[in-house]
C-alpha atoms as a PDB file:
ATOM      1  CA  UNK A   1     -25.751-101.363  51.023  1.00  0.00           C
ATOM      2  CA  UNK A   2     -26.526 -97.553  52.476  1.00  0.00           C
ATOM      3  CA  UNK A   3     -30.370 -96.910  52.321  1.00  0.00           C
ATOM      4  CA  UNK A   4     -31.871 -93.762  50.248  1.00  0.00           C
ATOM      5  CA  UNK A   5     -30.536 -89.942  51.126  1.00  0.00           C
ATOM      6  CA  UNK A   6     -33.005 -89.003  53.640  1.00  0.00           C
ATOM      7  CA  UNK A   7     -34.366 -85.350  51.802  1.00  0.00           C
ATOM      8  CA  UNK A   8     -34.839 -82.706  54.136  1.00  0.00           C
ATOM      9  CA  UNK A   9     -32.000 -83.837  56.548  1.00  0.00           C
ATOM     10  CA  UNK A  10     -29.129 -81.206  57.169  1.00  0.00           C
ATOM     11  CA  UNK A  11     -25.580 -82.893  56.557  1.00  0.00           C
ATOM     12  CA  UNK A  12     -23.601 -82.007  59.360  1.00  0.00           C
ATOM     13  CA  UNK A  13     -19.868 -80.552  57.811  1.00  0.00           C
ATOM     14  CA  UNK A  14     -17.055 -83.178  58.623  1.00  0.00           C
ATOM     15  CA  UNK A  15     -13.627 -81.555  59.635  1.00  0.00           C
ATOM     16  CA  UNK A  16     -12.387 -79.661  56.422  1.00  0.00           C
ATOM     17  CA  UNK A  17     -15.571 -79.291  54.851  1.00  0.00           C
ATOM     18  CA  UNK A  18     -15.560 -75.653  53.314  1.00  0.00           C
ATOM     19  CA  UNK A  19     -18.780 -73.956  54.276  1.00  0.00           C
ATOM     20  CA  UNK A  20     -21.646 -73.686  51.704  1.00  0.00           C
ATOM     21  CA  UNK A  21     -21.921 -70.630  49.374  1.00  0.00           C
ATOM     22  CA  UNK A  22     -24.769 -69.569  51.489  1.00  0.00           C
ATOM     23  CA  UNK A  23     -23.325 -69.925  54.571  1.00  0.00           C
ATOM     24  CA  UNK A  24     -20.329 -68.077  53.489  1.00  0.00           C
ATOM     25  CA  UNK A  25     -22.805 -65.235  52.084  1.00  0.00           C
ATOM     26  CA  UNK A  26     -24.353 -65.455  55.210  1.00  0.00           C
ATOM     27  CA  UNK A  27     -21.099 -64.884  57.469  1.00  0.00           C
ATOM     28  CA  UNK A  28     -20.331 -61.926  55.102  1.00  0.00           C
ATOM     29  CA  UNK A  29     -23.840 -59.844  55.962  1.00  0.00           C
ATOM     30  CA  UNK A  30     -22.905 -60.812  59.399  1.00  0.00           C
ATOM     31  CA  UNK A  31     -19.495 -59.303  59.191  1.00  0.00           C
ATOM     32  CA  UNK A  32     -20.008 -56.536  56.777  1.00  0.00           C
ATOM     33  CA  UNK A  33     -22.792 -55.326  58.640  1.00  0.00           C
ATOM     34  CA  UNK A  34     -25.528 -55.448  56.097  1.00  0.00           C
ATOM     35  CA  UNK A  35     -28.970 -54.121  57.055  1.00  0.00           C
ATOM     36  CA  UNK A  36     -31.427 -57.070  57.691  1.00  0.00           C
ATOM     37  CA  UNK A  37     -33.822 -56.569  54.827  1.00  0.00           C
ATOM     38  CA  UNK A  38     -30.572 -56.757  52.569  1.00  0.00           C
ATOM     39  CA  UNK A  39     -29.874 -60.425  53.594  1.00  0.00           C
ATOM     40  CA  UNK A  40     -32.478 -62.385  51.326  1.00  0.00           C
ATOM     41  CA  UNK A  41     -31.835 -60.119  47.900  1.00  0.00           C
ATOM     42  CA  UNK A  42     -28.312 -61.509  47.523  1.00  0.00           C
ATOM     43  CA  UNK A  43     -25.335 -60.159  46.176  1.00  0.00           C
ATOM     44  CA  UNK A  44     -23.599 -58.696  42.908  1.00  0.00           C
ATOM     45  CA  UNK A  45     -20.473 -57.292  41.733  1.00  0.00           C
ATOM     46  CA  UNK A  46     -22.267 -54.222  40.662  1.00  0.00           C
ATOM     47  CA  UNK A  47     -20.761 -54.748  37.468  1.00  0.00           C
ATOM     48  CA  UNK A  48     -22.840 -57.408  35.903  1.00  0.00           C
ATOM     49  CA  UNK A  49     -20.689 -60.420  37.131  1.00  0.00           C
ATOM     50  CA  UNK A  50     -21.732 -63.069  39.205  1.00  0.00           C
ATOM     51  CA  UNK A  51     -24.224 -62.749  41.541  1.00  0.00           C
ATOM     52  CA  UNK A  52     -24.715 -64.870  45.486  1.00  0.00           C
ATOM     53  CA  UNK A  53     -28.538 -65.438  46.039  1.00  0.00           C
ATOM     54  CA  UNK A  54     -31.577 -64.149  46.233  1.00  0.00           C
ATOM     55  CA  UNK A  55     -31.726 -66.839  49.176  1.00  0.00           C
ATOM     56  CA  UNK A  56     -35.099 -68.080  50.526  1.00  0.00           C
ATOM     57  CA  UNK A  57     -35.743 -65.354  53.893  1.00  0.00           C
ATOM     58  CA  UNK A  58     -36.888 -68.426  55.820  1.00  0.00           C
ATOM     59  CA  UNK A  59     -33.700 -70.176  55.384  1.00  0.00           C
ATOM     60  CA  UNK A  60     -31.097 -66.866  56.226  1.00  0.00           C
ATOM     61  CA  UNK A  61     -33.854 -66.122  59.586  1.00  0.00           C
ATOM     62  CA  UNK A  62     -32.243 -70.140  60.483  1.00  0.00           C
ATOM     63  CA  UNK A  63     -29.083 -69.708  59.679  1.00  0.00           C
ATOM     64  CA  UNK A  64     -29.525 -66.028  61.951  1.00  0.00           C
ATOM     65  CA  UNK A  65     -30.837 -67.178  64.488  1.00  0.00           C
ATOM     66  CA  UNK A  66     -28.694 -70.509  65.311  1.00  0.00           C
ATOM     67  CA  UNK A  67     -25.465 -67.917  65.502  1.00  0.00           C
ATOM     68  CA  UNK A  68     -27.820 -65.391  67.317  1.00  0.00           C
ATOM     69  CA  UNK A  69     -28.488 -68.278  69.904  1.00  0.00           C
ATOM     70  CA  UNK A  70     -24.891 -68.847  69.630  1.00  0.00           C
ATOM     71  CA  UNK A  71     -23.873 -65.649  70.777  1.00  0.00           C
ATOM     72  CA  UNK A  72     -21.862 -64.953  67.272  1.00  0.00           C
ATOM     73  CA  UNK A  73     -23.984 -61.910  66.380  1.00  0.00           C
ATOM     74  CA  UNK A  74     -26.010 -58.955  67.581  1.00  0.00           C
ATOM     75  CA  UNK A  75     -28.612 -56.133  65.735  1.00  0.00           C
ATOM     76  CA  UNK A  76     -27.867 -52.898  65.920  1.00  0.00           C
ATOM     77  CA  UNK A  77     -29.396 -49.656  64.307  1.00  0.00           C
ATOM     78  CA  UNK A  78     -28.192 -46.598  62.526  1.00  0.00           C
ATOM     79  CA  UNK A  79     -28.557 -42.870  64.134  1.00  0.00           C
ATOM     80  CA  UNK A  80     -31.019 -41.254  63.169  1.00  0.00           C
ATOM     81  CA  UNK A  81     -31.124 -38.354  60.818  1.00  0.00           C
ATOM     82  CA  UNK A  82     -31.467 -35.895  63.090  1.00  0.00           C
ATOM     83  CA  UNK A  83     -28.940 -36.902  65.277  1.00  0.00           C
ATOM     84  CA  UNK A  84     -26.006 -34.342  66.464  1.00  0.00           C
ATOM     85  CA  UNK A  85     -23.264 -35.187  64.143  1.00  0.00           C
ATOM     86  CA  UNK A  86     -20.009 -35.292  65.956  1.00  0.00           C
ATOM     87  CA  UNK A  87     -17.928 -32.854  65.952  1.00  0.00           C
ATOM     88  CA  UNK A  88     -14.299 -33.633  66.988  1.00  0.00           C
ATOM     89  CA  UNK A  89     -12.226 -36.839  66.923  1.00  0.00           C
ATOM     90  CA  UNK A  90     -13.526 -37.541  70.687  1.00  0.00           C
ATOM     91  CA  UNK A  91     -17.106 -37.276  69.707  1.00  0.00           C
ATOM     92  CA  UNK A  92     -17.037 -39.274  66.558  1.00  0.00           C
ATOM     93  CA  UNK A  93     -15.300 -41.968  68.676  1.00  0.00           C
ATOM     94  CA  UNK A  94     -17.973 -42.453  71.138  1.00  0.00           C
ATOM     95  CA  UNK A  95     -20.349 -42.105  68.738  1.00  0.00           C
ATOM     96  CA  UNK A  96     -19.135 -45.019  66.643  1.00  0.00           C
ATOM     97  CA  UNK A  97     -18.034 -46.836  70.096  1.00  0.00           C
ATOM     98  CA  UNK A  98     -19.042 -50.094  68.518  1.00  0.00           C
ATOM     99  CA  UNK A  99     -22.483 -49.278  67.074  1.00  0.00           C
ATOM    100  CA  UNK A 100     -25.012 -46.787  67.534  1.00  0.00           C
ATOM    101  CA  UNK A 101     -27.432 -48.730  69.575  1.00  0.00           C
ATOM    102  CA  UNK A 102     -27.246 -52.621  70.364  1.00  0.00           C
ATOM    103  CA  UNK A 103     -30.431 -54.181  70.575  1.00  0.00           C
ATOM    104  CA  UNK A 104     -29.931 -54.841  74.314  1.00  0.00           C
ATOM    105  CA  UNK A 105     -33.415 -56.828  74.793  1.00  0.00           C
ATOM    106  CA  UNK A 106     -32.219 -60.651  73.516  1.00  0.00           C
ATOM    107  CA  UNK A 107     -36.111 -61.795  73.104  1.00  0.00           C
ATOM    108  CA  UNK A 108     -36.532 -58.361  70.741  1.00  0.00           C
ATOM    109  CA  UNK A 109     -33.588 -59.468  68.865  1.00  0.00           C
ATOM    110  CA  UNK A 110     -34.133 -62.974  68.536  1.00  0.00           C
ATOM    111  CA  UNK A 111     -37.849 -62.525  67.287  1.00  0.00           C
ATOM    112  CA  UNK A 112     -37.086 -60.382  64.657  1.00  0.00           C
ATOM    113  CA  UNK A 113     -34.464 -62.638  63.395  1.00  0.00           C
ATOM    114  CA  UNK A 114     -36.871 -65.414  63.641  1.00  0.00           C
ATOM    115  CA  UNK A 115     -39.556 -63.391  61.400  1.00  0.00           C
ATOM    116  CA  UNK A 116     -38.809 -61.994  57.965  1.00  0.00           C
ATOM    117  CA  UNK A 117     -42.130 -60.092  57.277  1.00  0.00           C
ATOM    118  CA  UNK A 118     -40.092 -57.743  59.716  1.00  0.00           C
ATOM    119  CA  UNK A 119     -37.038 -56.913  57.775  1.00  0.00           C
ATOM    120  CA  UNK A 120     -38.883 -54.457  55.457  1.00  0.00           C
ATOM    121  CA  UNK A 121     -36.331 -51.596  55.422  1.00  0.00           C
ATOM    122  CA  UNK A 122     -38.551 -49.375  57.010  1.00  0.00           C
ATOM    123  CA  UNK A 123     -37.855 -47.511  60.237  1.00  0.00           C
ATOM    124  CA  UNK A 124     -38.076 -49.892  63.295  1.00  0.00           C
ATOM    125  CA  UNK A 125     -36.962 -53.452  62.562  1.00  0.00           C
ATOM    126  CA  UNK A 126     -36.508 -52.825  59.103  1.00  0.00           C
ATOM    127  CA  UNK A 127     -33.491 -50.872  59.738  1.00  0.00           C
ATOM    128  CA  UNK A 128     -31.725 -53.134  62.165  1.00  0.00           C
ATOM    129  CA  UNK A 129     -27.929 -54.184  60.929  1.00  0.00           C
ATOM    130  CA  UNK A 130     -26.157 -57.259  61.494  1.00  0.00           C
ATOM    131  CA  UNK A 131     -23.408 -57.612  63.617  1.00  0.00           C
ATOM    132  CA  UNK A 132     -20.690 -60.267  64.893  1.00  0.00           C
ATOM    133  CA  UNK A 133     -20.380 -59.830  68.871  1.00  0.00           C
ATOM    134  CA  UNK A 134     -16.692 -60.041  70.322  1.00  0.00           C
ATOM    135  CA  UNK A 135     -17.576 -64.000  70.674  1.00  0.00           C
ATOM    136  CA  UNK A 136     -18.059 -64.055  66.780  1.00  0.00           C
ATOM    137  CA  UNK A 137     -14.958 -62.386  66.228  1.00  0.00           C
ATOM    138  CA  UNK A 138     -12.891 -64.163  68.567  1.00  0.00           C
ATOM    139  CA  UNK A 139     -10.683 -66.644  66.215  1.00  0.00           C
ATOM    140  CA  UNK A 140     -12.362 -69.882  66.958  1.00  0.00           C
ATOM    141  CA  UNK A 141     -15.531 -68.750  66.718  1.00  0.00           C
ATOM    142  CA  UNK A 142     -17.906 -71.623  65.141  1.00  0.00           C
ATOM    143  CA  UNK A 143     -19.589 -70.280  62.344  1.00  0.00           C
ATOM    144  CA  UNK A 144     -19.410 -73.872  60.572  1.00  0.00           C
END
């Protein structure tokens, strides 16, 4: 006879298992580039229909930081305002050469991730974005 369900343990996914809603949600701010204070409010149609989340903040800075750690995504911020808008096709190529500016310092990255008083949507850390690095969008990528 199998004992009790210990509470509190995470399930590791056997081969097949489709990921969680929140996972998926997750993967999606990852890959659509949301801004990190967007992560914990969830999602919505727009239209009334159903809605993913609000999720817990300490539970998306785990899930962020275990595919920051494994090298599956990077922060990155917006220009600002003032910024030179480009002006021909060359310019608004380097300008959107990837993103605007990587957050090149991993222990700066990693500690915002791991604290979500941070993502306030403020200037600073609150307006760092999500991003997958080229390991994250390489095809067998382990996001699962």
């Amino acid at each position: 006879m199998a004992g009790p369900a210990r509470t509190g343990a995470a399930r590791q996914p056997a081969a097949g298992d489709s990921p969680s809603e929140f996972v998926e949600q997750m993967y999606l701010a990852v890959v659509e580039e949301h801004w990190l204070w967007e992560v914990p409010l969830g999602l919505s149609d727009g239209r009334g229909g159903y809605e993913h989340g609000p999720w817990n903040p300490a539970e998306c800075s785990r899930q962020l930081v275990a595919w920051f750690d494994a090298g599956l995504l990077e922060l990155y911020t917006d220009p600002p305002d003032d910024a030179p808008r480009p002006q021909n096709v060359a310019e608004w190529r380097a300008w959107h050469k990837g993103r605007y500016r990587v957050e090149d310092d991993p222990g700066i990255a990693r500690a915002v991730l791991a604290d979500p008083s941070r993502w306030t949507g403020s200037p600073g850390d609150g307006f760092l974005r999500l991003a997958p690095t080229d390991a994250g969008m390489a095809p067998d990528a382990a996001w699962v």
